[in-house]
N, C-alpha and C. Protein backbone atom coordinates (compact mmCIF):
# COMPACT_ATOMS: atom_id res chain seq x y z
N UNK A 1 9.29 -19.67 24.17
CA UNK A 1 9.49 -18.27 24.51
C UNK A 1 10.96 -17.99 24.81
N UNK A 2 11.77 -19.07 25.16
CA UNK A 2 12.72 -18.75 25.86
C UNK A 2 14.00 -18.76 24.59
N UNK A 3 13.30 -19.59 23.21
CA UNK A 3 14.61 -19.54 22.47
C UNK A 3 13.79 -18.08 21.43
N UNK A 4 12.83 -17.83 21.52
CA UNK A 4 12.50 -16.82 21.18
C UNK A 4 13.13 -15.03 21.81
N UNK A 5 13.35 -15.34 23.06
CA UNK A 5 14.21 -14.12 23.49
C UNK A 5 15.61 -14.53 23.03
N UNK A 6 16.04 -15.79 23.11
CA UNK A 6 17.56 -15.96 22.51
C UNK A 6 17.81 -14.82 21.44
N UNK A 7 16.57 -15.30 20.29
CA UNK A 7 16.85 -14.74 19.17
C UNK A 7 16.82 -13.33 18.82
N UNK A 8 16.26 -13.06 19.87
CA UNK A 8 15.81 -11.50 19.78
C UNK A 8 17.10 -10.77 20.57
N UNK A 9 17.79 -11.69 21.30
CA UNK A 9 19.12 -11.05 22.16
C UNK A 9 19.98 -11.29 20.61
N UNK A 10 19.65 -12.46 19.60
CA UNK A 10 20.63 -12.42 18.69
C UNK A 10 21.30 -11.09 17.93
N UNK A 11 19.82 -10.69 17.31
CA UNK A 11 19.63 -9.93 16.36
C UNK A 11 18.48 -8.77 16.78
N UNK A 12 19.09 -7.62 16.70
CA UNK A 12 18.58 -6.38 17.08
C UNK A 12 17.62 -6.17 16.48
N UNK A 13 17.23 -6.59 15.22
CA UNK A 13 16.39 -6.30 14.44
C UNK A 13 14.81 -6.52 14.92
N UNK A 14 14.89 -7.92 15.68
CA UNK A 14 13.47 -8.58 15.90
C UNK A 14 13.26 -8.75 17.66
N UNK A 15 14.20 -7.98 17.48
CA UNK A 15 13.93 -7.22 19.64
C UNK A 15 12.42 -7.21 19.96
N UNK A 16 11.82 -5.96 18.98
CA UNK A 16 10.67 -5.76 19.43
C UNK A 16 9.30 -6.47 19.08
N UNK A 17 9.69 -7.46 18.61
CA UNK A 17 8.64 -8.03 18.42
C UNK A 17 8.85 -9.87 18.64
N UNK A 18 8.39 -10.13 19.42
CA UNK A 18 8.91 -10.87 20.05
C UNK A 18 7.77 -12.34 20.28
N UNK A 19 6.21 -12.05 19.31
CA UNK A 19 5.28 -12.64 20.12
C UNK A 19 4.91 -13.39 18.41
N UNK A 20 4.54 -12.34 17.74
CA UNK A 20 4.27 -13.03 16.30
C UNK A 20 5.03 -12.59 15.17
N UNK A 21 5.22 -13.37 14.33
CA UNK A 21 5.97 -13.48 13.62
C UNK A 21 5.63 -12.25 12.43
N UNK A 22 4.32 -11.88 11.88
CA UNK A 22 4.28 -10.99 10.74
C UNK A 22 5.12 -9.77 11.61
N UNK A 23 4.92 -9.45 12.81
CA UNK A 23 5.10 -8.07 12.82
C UNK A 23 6.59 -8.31 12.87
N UNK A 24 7.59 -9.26 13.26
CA UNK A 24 9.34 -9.35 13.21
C UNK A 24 9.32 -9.06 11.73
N UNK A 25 8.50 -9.62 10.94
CA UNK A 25 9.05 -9.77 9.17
C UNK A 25 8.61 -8.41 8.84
N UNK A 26 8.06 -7.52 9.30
CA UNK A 26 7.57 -6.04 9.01
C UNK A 26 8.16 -5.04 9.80
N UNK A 27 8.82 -5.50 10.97
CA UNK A 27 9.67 -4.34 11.30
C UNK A 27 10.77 -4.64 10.64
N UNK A 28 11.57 -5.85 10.46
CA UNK A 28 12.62 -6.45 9.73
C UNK A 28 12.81 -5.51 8.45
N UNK A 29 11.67 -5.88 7.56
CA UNK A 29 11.73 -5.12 6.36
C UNK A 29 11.78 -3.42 6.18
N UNK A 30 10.76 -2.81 7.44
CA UNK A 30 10.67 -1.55 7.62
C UNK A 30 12.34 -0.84 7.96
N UNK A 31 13.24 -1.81 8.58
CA UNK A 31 14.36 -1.01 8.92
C UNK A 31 15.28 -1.15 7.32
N UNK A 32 15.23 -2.39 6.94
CA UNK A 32 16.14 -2.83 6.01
C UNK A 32 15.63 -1.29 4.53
N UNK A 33 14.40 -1.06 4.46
CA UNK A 33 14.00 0.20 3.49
C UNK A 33 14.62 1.30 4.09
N UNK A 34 14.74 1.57 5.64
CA UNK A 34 14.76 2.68 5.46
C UNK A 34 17.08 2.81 5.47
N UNK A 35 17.40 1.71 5.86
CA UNK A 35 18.37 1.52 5.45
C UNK A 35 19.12 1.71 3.87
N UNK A 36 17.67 1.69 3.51
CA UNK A 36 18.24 1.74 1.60
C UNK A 36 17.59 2.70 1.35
N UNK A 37 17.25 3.50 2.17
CA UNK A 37 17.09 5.13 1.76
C UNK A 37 17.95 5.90 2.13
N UNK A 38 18.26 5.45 3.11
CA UNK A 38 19.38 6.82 3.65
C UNK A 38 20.48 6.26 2.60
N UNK A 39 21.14 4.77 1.54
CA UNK A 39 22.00 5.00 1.02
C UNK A 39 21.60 5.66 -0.30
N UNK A 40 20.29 5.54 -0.82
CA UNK A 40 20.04 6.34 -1.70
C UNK A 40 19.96 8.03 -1.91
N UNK A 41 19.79 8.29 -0.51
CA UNK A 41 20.36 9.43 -0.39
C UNK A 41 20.93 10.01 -0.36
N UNK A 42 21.93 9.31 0.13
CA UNK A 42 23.31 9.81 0.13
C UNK A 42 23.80 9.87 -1.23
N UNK A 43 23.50 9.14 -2.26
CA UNK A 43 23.60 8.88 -3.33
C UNK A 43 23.49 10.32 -4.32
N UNK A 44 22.24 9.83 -4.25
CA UNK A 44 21.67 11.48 -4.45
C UNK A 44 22.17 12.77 -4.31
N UNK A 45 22.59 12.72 -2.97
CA UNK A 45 23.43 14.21 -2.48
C UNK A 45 25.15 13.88 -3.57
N UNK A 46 25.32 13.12 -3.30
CA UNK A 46 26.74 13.02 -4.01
C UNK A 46 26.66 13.12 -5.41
N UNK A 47 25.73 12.46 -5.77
CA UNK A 47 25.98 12.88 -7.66
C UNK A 47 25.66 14.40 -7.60
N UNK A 48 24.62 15.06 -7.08
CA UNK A 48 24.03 15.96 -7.47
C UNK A 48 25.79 17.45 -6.77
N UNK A 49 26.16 16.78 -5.95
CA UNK A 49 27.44 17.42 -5.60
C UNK A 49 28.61 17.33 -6.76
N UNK A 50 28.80 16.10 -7.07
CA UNK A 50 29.72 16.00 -8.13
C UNK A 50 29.32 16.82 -9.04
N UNK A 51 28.08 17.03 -9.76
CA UNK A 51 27.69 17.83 -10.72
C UNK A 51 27.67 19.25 -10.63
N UNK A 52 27.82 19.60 -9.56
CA UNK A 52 28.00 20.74 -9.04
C UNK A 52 29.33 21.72 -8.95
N UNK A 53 30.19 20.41 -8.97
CA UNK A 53 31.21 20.48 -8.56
C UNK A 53 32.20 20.56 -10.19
N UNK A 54 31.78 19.84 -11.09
CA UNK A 54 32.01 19.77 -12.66
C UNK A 54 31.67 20.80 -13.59
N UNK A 55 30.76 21.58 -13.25
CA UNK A 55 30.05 23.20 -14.32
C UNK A 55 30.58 24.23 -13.98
C-alpha cells in the first residue's frame, strides 16, 4: 500500500485509484482520450478557421 501511494504521489494520473488496478488503466486511458480530443479539436477549429480565412 505504501509504494502504491508512492506511485500515486508519482503520477497524477492514478491518484484516484489507488486499490485496483483495472480502474488506474481506465481512468489512465479515460484522461489520455479526452486529452486527444481537446487536440483534435482544436484541430478542427483551426483548419475550419484557416478556411475561412482563405475564401
Amino acid at each position: 500500500m505504501l509504494a502504491n501511494f508512492a506511485v500515486n504521489k508519482r503520477n497524477r494520473r492514478w491518484r484516484l485509484c489507488k486499490y485496483s488496478r483495472q480502474s488506474a488503466e481506465d481512468e489512465f486511458y479515460r484522461q489520455t482520450r479526452q486529452e486527444q480530443e481537446k487536440i483534435l479539436n482544436f484541430n478542427i477549429l483551426f483548419d475550419f478557421s484557416l478556411d475561412f480565412a482563405f475564401k
